[in-house]
Structures are given as C-alpha cells and as structure tokens.
N, C-alpha and C. Protein backbone atom coordinates (compact mmCIF):
# COMPACT_ATOMS: atom_id res chain seq x y z
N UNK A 1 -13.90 12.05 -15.53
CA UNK A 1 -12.74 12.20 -14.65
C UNK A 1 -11.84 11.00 -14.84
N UNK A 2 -10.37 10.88 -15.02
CA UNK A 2 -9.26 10.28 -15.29
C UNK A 2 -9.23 9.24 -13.65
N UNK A 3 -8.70 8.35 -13.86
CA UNK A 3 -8.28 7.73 -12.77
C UNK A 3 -7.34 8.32 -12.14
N UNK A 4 -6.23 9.25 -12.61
CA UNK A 4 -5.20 9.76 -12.28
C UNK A 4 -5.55 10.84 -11.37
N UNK A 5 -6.90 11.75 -11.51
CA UNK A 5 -7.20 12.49 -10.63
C UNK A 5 -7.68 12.05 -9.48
N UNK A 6 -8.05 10.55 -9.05
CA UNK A 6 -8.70 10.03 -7.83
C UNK A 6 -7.40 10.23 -7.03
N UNK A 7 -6.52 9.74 -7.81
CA UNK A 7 -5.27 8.80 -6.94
C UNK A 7 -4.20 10.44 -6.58
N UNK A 8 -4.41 11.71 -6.86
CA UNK A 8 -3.39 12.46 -7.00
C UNK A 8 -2.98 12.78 -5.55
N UNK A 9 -1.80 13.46 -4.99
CA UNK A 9 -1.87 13.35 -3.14
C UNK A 9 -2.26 11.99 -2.50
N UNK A 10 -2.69 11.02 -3.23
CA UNK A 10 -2.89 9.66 -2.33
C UNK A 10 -1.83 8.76 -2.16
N UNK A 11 -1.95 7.60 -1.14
CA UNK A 11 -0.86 6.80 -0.58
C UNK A 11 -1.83 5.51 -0.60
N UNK A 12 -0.85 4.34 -0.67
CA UNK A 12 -1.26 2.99 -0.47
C UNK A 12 -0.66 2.13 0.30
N UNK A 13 -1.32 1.70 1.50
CA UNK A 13 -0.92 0.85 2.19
C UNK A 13 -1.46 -0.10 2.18
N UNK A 14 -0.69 -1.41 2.16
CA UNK A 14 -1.77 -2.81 2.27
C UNK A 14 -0.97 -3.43 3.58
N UNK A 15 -1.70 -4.28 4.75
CA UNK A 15 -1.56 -5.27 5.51
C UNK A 15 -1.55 -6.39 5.05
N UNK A 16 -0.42 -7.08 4.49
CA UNK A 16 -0.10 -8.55 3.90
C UNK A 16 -0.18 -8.46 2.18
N UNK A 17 1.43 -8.70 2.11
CA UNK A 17 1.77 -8.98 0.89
C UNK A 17 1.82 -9.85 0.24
N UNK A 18 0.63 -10.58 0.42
CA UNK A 18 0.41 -11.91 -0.77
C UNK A 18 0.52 -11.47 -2.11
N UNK A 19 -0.36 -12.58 -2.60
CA UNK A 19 -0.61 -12.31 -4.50
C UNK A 19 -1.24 -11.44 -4.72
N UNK A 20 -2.73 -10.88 -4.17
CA UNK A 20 -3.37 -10.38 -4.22
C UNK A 20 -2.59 -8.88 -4.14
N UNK A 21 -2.42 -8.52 -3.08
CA UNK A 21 -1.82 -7.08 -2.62
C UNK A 21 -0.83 -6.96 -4.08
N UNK A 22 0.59 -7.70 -3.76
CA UNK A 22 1.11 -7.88 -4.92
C UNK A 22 0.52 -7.66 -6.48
N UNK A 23 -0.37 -7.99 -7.33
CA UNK A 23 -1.09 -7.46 -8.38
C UNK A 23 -1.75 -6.71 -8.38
N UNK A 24 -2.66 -6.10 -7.22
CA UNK A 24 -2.95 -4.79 -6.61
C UNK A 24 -1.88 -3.55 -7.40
N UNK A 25 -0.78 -4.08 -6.40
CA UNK A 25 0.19 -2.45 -6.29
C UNK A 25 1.16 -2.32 -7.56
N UNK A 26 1.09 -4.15 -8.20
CA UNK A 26 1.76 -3.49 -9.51
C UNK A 26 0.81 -2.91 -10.60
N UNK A 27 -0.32 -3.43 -10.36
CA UNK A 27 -1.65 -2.83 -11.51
C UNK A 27 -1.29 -1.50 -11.52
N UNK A 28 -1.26 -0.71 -9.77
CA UNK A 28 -1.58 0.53 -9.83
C UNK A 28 -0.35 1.18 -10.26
N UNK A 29 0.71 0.99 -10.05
CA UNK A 29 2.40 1.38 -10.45
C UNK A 29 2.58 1.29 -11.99
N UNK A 30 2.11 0.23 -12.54
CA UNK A 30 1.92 -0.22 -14.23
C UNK A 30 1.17 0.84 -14.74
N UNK A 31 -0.15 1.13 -13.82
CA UNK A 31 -0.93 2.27 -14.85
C UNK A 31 -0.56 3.93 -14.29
N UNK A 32 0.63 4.06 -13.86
CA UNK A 32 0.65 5.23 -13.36
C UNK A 32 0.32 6.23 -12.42
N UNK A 33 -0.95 5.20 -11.60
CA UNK A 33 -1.79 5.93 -10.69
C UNK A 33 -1.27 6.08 -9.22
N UNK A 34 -0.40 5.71 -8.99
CA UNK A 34 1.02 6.06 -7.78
C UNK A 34 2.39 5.62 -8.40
N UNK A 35 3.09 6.31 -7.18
CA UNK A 35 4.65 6.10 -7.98
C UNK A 35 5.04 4.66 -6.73
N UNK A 36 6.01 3.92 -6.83
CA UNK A 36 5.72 3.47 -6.02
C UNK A 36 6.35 3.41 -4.62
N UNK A 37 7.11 4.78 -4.68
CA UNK A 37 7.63 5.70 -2.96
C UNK A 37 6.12 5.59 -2.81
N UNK A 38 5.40 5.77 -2.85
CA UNK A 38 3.85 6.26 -2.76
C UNK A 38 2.66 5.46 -1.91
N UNK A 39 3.41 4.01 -2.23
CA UNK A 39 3.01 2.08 -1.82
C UNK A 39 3.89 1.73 -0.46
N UNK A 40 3.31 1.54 0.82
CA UNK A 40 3.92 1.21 1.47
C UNK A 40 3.22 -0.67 1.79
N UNK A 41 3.79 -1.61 2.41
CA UNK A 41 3.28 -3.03 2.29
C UNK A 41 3.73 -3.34 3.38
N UNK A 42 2.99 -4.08 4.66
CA UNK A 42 3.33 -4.66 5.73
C UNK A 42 3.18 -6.35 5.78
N UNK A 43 3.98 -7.30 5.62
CA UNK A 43 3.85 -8.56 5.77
C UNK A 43 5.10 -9.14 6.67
N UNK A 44 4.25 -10.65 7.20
CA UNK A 44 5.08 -11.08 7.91
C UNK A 44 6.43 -11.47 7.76
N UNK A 45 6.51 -11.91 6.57
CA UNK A 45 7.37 -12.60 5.86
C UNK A 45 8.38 -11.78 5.50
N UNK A 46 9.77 -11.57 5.38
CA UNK A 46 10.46 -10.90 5.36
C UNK A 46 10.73 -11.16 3.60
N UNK A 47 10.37 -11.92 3.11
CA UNK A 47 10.63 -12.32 1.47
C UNK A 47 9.69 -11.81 0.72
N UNK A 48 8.22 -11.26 1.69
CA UNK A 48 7.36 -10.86 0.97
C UNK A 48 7.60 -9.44 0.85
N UNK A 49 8.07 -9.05 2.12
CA UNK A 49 8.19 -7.81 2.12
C UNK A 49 9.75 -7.23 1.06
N UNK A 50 10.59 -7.72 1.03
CA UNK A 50 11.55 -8.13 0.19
C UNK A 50 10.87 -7.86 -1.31
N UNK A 51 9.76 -8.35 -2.10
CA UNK A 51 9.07 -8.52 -3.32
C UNK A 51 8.57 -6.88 -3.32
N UNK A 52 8.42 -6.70 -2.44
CA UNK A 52 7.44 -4.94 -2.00
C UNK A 52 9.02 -3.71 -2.15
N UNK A 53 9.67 -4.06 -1.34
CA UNK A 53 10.90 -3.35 -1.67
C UNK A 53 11.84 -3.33 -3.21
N UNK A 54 11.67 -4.53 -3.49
CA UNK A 54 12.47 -4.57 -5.22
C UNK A 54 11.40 -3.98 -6.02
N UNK A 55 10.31 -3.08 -6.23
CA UNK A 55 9.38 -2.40 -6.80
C UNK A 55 9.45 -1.37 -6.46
N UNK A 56 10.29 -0.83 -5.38
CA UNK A 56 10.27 0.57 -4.89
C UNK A 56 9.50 1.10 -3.88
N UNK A 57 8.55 0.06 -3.07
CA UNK A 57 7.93 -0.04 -2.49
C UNK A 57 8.82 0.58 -0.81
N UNK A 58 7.38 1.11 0.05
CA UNK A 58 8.27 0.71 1.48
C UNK A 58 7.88 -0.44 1.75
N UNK A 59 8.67 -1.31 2.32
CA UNK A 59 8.37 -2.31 3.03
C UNK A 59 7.93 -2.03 4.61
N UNK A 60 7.02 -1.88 5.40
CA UNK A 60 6.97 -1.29 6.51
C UNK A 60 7.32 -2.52 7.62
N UNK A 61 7.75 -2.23 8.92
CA UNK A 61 7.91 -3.49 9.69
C UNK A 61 7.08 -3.84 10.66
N UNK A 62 5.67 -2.93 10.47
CA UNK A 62 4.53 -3.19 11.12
C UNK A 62 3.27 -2.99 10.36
N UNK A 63 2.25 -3.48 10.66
CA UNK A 63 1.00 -3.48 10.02
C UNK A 63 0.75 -1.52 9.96
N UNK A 64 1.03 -1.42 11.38
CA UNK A 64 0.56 0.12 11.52
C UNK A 64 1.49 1.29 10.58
N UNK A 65 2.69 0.78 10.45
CA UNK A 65 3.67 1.33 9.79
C UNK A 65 3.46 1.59 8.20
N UNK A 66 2.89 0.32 8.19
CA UNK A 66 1.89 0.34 6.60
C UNK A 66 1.08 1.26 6.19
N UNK A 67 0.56 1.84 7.48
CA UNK A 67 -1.14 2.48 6.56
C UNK A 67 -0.53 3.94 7.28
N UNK A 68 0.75 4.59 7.95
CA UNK A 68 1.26 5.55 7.87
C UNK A 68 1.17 6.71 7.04
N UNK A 69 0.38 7.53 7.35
CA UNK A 69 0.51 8.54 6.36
C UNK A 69 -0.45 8.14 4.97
N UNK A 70 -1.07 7.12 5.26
CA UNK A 70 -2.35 6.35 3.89
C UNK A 70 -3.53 6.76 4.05
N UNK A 71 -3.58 7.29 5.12
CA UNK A 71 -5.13 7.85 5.45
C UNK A 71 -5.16 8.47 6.75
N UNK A 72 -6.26 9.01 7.30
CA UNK A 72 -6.66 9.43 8.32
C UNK A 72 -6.63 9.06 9.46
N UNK A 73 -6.67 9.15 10.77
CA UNK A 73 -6.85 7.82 11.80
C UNK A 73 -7.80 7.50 11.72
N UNK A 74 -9.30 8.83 11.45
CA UNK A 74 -10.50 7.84 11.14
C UNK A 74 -10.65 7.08 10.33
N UNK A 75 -10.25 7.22 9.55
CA UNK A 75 -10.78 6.01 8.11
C UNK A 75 -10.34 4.69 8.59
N UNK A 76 -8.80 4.72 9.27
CA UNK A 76 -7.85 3.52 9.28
C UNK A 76 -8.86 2.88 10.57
N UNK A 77 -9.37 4.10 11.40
CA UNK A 77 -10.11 3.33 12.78
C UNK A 77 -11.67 2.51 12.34
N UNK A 78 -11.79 3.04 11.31
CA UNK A 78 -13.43 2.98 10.54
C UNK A 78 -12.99 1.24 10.40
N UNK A 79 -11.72 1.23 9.84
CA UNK A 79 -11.44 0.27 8.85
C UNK A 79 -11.46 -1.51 9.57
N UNK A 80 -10.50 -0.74 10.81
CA UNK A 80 -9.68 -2.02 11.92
C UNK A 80 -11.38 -2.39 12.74
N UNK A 81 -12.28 -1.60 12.68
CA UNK A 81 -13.40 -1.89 13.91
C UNK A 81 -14.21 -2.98 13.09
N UNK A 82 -13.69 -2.91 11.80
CA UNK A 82 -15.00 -3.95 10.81
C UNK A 82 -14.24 -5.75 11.14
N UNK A 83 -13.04 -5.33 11.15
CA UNK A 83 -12.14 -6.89 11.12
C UNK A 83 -12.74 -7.66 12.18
C-alpha cells in the first residue's frame, strides 16, 4: 500500500508551528501526501502562523480551530486527555 492511500480524505492539523510542525507539513506537501488547503496550523505567534499561510496552509486562530475538521471529536478528545 502507497503512502498516498493512508493520507486520501485526510486533514492535518498541528498545535504550534515551530520547526518541527514546520518540516512535518512541508515533508508531507513535498511528497504529495496532502495538498496544503488540506494543513491547517495553530500557533501563537502571528509570524509563525504567517510561515503556515505562505505554503498555503490555514493558519487557524485557535488551537481548536486547528484540528477542525482533522479528526473526530473522539480521537481529538483521546488526544487532549493524554497532555
């Protein structure tokens, strides 16, 4: 199975657009496996989020705004109860 079939109908949201997130979402945009309408990115920083938008990215203006439409409420609730 292709990587392209994991990712097909899927969305990406990350909470904080550091370096990390950042080489994350261009890896996945570089190899085709989302477009990047597809990448939404929530950070505090308005410059980071700025770096997320010049990629085509959404920039969201909340953490929650981020993972919009990225998953389930369970998964996202699975996710927030571990932090």
């Amino acid at each position: 199975m292709g990587g392209e079939s994991l990712w097909n109908g899927k969305r990406l949201g990350a909470i904080g657009g550091g370096n990390m997130a950042e080489a994350l979402v261009r890896g996945v945009i570089r190899a085709g496996l989302l477009s990047p309408e597809r990448v939404s990115v929530f950070d505090i920083s308005p410059e980071r989020r700025a770096v997320f938008a010049a990629l085509g990215c959404r920039a969201a203006g909340s953490a929650a705004g981020a993972l919009d439409g990225a998953s389930s409420p369970e998964a996202v609730l699975a996710v927030v109860e571990k932090l």
